[in-house]
Protein backbone atom coordinates (compact mmCIF):
# COMPACT_ATOMS: atom_id res chain seq x y z
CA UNK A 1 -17.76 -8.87 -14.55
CA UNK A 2 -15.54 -9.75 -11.59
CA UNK A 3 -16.62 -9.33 -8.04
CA UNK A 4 -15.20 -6.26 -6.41
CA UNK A 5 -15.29 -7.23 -2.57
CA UNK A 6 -13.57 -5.24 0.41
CA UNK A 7 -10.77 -7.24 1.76
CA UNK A 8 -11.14 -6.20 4.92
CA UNK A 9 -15.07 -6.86 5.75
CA UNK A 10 -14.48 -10.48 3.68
CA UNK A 11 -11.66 -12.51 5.44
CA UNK A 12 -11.55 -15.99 6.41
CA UNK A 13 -8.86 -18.24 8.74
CA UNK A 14 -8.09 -20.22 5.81
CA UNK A 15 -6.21 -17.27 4.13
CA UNK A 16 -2.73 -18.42 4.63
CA UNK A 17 -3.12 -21.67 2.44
CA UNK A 18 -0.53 -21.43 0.06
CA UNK A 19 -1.84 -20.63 -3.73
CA UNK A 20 -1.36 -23.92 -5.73
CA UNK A 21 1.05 -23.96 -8.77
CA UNK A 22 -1.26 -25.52 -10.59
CA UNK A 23 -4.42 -25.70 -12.60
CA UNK A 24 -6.25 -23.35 -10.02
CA UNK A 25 -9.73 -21.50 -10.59
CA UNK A 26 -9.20 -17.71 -9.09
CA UNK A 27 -12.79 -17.86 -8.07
CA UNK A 28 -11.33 -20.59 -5.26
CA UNK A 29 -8.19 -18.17 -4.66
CA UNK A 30 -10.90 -15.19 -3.88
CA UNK A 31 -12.58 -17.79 -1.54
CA UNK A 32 -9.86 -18.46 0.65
CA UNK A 33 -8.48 -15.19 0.54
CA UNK A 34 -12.16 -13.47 1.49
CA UNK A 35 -14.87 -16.28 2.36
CA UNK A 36 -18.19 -15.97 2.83
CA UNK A 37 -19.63 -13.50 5.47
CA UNK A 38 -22.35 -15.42 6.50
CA UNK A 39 -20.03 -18.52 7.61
CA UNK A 40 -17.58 -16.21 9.47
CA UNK A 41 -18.68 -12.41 10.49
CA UNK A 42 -16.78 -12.61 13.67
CA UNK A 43 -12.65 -13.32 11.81
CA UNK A 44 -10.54 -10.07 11.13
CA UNK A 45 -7.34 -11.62 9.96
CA UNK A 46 -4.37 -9.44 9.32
CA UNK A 47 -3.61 -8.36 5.63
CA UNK A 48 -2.56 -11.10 2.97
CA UNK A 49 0.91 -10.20 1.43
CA UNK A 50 1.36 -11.84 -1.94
CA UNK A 51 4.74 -12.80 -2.85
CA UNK A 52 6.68 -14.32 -5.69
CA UNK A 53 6.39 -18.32 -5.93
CA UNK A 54 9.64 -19.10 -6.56
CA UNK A 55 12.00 -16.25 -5.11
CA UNK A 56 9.51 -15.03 -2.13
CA UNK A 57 10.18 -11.45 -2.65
CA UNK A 58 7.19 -9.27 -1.45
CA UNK A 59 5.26 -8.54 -4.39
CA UNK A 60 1.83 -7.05 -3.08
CA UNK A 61 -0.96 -7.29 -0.18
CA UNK A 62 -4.52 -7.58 -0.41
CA UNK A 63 -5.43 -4.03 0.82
CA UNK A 64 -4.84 -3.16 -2.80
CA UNK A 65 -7.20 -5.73 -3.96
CA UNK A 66 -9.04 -4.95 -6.81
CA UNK A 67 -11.23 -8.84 -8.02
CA UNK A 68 -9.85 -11.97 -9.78
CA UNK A 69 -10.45 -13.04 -13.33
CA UNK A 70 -13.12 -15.96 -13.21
CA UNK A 71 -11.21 -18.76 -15.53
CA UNK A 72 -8.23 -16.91 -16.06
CA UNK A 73 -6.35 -17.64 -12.66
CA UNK A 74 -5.89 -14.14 -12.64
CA UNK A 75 -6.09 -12.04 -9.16
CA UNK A 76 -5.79 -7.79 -9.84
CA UNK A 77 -4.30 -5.51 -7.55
CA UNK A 78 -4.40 -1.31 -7.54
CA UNK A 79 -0.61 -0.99 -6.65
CA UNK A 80 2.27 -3.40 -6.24
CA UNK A 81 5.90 -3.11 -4.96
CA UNK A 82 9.18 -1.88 -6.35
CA UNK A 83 9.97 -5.50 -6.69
CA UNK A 84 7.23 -6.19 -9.90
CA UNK A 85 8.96 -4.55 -13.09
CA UNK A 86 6.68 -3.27 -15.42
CA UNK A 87 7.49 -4.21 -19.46
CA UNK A 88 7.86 -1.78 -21.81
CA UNK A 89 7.40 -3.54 -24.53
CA UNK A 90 3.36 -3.95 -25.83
CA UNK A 91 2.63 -7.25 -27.33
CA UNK A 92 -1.26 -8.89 -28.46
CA UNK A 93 -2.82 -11.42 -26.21
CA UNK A 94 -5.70 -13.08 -27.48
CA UNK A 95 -8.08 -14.15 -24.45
CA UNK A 96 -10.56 -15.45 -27.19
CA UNK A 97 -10.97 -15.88 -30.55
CA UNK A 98 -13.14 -12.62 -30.77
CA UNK A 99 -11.36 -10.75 -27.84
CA UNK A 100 -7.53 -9.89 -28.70
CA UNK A 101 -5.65 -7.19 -26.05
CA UNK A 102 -2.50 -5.34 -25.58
CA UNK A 103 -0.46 -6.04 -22.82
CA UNK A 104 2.51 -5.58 -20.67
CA UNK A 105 4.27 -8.29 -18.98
CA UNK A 106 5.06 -7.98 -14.96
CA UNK A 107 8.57 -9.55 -14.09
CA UNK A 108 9.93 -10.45 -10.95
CA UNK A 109 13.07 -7.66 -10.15
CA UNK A 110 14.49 -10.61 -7.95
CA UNK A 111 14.66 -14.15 -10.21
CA UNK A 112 13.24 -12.47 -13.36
CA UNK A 113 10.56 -14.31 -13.91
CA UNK A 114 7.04 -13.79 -15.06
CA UNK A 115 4.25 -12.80 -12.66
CA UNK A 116 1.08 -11.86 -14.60
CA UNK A 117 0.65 -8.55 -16.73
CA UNK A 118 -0.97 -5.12 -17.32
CA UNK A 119 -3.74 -4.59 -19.88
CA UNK A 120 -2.86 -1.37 -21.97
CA UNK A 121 -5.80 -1.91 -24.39
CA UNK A 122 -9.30 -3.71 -24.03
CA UNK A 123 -12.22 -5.03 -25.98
CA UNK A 124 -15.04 -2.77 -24.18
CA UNK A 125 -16.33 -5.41 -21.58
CA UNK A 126 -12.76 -5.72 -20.98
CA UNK A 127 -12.23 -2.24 -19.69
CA UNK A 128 -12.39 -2.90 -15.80
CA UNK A 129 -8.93 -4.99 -16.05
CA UNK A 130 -7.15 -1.99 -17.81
CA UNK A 131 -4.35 -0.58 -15.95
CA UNK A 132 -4.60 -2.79 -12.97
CA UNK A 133 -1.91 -5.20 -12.26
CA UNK A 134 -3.88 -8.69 -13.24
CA UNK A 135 -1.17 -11.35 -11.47
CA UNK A 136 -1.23 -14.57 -12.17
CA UNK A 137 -2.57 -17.29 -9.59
CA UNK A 138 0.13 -20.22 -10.08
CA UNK A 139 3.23 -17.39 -10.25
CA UNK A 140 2.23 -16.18 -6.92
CA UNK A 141 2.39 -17.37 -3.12
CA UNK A 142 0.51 -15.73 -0.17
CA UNK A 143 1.09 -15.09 3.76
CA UNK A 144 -1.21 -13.68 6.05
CA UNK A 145 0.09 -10.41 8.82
CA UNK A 146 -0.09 -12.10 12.30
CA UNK A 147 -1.09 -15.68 11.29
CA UNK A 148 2.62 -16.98 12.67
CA UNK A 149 2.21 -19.02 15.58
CA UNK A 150 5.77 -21.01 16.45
CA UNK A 151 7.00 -19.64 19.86
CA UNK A 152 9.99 -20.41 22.00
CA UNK A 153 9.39 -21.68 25.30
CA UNK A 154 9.91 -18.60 27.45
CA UNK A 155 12.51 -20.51 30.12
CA UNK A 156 13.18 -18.42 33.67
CA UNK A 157 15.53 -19.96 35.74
CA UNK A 158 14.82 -23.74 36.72
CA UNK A 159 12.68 -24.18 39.58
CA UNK A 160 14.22 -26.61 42.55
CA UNK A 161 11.56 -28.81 43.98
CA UNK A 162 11.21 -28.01 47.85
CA UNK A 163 11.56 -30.85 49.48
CA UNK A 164 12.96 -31.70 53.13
CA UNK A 165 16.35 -31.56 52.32
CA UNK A 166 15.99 -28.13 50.19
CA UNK A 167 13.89 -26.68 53.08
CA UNK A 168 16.52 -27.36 55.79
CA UNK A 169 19.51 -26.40 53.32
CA UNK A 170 17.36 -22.92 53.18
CA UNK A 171 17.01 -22.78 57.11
CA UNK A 172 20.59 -23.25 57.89
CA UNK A 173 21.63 -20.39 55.00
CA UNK A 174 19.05 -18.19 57.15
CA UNK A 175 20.10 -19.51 60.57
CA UNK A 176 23.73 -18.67 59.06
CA UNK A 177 22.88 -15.00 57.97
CA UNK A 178 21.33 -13.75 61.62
CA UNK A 179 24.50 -15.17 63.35
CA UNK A 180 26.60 -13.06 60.83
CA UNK A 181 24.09 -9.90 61.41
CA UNK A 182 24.03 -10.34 65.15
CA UNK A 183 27.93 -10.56 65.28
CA UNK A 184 28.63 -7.43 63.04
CA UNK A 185 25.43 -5.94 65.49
CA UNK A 186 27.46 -6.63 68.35
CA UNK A 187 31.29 -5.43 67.02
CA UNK A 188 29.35 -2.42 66.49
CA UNK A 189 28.25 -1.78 69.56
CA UNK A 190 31.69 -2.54 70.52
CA UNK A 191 33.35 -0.27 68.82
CA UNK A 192 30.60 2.52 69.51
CA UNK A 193 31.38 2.18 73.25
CA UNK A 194 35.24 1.98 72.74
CA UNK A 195 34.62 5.48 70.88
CA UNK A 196 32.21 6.85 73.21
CA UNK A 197 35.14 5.79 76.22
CA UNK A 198 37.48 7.26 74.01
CA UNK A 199 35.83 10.65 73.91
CA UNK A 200 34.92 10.72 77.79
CA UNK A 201 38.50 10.38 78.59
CA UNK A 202 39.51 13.31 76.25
């Protein structure tokens, strides 16, 4: 029966490695999606967000995890997006030559295409998978909340080196600006007398 771990006590740094379209044993998927707790107790990625391999739509995230499907590439989720169409149409999959199933397949609402399935009716030791939505691994890509690290350089206004010349171009701005406050100083004081004369002789 397949392993039904917590995504959030089980993560692991590797969890934004893109699923491979190929050939791929969910066992490794639920390994780089959850790890092992005794290599890494200390990581608390953000949540994995599953989307469609080939038209990137949103699709699902791992807080609805639910296991994988050990040799099926299969991983299961409880709920999935608006963007996962669910078939109407029942039609007999045959897992094994003694194990034969109903199912429903899940489409992609943006390119159409095929992203895993729901099982309507199971063989007994089957029953877990029912009514989950089992995706499949190599129809699938993944991207982890918060694991985006490209920044822009955050660029302020360009320093000037201070050198010699830059210092005394500074001093004679400043030297410049208490001769103009000094001047307007003393036209006030000017004018304050002329006023002051003007109302003594009134």
């Amino acid at each position: 029966m397949a392993s039904r771990e917590n995504p959030l006590k089980h993560r692991q740094k590797n969890v934004n490695a893109t699923f491979e379209t190929y050939s791929v044993d969910s066992t490794v998927v639920e390994e780089k999606l959850f790890g092992h707790v005794e290599e890494e107790e200390d990581v608390d990625d953000g949540p994995v967000v599953f989307i469609c391999g080939k038209c990137k739509l949103p699709i699902g995230d791992s807080e609805s995890w639910d296991g994988s499907e050990d040799g099926q590439n299969q991983i299961r989720l409880k709920r999935v997006t608006d963007n996962v169409i669910v078939g109407k149409e029942n039609r007999l999959c045959e897992i094994s030559k003694r194990a034969a199933c109903l199912v429903v397949d899940l489409t992609c609402r943006g390119c159409r295409s095929v992203l895993g399935m729901v099982y309507s009716s199971t063989p007994k030791n089957m029953d877990h998978k029912r009514f989950t939505f089992c995706l499949n691994v190599a129809d699938i890509d993944s991207y982890v909340l918060g694991s985006a690290s490209q920044m822009l350089a955050a660029e302020g206004p360009k320093e000037q080196p201070v050198t010699l010349e830059y210092r005394g171009t500074v001093e004679q701005q400043l030297t410049e600006m208490k001769m103009l406050v000094l001047s307007m100083a003393q036209r006030l004081e000017e004018i304050e007398v002329g006023l002051q004369e003007g109302c003594d002789e009134a």
